[in-house]
C-alpha atoms as a PDB file:
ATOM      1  CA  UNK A   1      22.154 -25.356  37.159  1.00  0.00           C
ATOM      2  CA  UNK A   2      24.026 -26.296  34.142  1.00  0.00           C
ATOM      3  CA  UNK A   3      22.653 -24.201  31.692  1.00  0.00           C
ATOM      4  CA  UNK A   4      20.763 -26.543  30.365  1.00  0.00           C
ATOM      5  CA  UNK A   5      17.034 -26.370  29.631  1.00  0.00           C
ATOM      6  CA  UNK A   6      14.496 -28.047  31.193  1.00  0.00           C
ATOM      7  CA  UNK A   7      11.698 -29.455  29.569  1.00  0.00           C
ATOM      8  CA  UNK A   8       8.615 -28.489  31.921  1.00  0.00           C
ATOM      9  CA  UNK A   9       4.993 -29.272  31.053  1.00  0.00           C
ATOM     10  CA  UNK A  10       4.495 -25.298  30.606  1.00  0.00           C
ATOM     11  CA  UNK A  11       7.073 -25.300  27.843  1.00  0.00           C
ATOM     12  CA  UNK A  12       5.335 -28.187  26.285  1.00  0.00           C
ATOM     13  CA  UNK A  13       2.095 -26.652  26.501  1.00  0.00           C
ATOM     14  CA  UNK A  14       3.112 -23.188  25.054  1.00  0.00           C
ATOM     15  CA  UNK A  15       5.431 -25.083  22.320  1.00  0.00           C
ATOM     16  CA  UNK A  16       2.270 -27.194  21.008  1.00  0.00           C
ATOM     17  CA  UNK A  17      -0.170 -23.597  21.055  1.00  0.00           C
ATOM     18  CA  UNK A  18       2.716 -22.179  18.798  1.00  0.00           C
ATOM     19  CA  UNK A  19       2.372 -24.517  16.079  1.00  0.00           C
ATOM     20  CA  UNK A  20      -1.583 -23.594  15.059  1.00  0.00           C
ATOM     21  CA  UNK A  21      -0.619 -19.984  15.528  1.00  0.00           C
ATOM     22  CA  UNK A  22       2.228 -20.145  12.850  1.00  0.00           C
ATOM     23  CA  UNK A  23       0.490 -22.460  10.760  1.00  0.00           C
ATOM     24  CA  UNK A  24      -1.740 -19.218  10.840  1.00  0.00           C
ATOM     25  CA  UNK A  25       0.533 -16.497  10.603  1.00  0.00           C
ATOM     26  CA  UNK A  26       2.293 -18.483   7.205  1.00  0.00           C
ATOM     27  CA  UNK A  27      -1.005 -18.429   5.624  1.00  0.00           C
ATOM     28  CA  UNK A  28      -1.913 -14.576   6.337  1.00  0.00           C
ATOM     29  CA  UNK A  29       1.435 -13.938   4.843  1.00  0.00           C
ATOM     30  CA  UNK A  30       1.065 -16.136   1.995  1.00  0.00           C
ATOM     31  CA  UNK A  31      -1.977 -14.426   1.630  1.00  0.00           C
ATOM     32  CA  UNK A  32      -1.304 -11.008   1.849  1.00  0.00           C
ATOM     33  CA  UNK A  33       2.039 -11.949  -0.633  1.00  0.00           C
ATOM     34  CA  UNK A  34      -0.663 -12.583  -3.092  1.00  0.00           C
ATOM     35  CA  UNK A  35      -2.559  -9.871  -3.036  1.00  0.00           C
ATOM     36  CA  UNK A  36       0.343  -7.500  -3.202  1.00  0.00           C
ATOM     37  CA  UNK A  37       1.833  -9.663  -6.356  1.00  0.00           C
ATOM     38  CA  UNK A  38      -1.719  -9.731  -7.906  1.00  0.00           C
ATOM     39  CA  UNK A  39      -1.987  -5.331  -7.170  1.00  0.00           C
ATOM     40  CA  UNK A  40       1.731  -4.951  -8.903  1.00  0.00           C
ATOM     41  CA  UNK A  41       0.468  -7.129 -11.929  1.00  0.00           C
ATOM     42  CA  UNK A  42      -2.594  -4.628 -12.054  1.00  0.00           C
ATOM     43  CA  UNK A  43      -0.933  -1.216 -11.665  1.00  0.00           C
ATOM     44  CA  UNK A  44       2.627  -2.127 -13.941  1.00  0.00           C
ATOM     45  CA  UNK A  45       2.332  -1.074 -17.377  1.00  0.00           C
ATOM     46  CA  UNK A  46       2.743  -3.349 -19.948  1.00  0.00           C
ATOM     47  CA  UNK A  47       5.773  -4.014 -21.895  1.00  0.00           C
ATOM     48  CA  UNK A  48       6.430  -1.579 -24.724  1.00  0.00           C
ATOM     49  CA  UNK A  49       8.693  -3.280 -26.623  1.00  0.00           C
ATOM     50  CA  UNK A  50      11.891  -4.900 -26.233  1.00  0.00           C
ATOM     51  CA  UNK A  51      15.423  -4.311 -25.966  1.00  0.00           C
ATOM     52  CA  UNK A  52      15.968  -5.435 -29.223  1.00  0.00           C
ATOM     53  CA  UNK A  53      13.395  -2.404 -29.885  1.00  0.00           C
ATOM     54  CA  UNK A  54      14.201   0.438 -27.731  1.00  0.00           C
ATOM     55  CA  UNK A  55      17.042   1.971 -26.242  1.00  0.00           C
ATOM     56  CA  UNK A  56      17.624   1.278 -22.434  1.00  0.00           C
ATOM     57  CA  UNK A  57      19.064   4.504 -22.023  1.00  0.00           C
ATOM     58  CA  UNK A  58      16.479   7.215 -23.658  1.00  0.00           C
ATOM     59  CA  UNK A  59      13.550   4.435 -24.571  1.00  0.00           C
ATOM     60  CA  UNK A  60      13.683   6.066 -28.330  1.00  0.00           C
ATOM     61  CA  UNK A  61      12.349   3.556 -31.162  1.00  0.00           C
ATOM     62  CA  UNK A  62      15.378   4.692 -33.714  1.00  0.00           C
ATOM     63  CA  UNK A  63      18.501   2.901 -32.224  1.00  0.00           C
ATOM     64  CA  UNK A  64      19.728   0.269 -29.631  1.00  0.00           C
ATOM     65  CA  UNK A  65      21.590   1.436 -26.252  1.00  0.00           C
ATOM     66  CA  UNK A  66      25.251   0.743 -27.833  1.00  0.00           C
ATOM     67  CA  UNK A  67      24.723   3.367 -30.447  1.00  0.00           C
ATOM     68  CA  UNK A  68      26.423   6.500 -30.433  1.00  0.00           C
ATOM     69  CA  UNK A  69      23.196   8.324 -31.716  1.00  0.00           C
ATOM     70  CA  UNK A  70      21.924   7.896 -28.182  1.00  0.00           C
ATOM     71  CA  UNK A  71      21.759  11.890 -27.252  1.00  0.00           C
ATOM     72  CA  UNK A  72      21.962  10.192 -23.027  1.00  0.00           C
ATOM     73  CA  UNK A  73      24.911   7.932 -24.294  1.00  0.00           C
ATOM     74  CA  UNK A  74      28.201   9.044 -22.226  1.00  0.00           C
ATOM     75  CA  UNK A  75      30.763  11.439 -24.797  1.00  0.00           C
ATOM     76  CA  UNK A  76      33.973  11.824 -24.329  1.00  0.00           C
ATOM     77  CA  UNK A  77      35.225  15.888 -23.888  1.00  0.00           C
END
């Protein structure tokens, strides 16, 4: 044997019952992608805002994320 191998009518057989089976198996994940995108859509909250609106760092209304009124903004000691 060369390490070659060799193309038996078992390994044709089992090759063509593969291809339904992941045709299958693509769908159910496809599927199940969708439901889990559609259940994260659902349960998120909506925006509040943007970052032209809040501060990224606290989420207070009254200044951006580069201001130094930002009480979580890093000070220097």
């Amino acid at each position: 044997m060369d390490g070659r191998t060799h193309l038996t009518r078992r390994r044709l057989l089992l090759g063509a019952a593969a291809i339904p089976a992941l045709a299958a198996a693509n769908r159910a994940t496809r599927s199940i992608a969708g439901v889990v995108d559609s259940t994260v859509r659902a349960i998120r909250p909506p925006a509040d805002g943007t970052s032209a609106t809040r501060c990224a760092r606290c989420g207070a209304r009254d200044h951006a994320m580069l201001d130094s009124r930002c009480p979580a903004a890093k000070r220097v000691i």
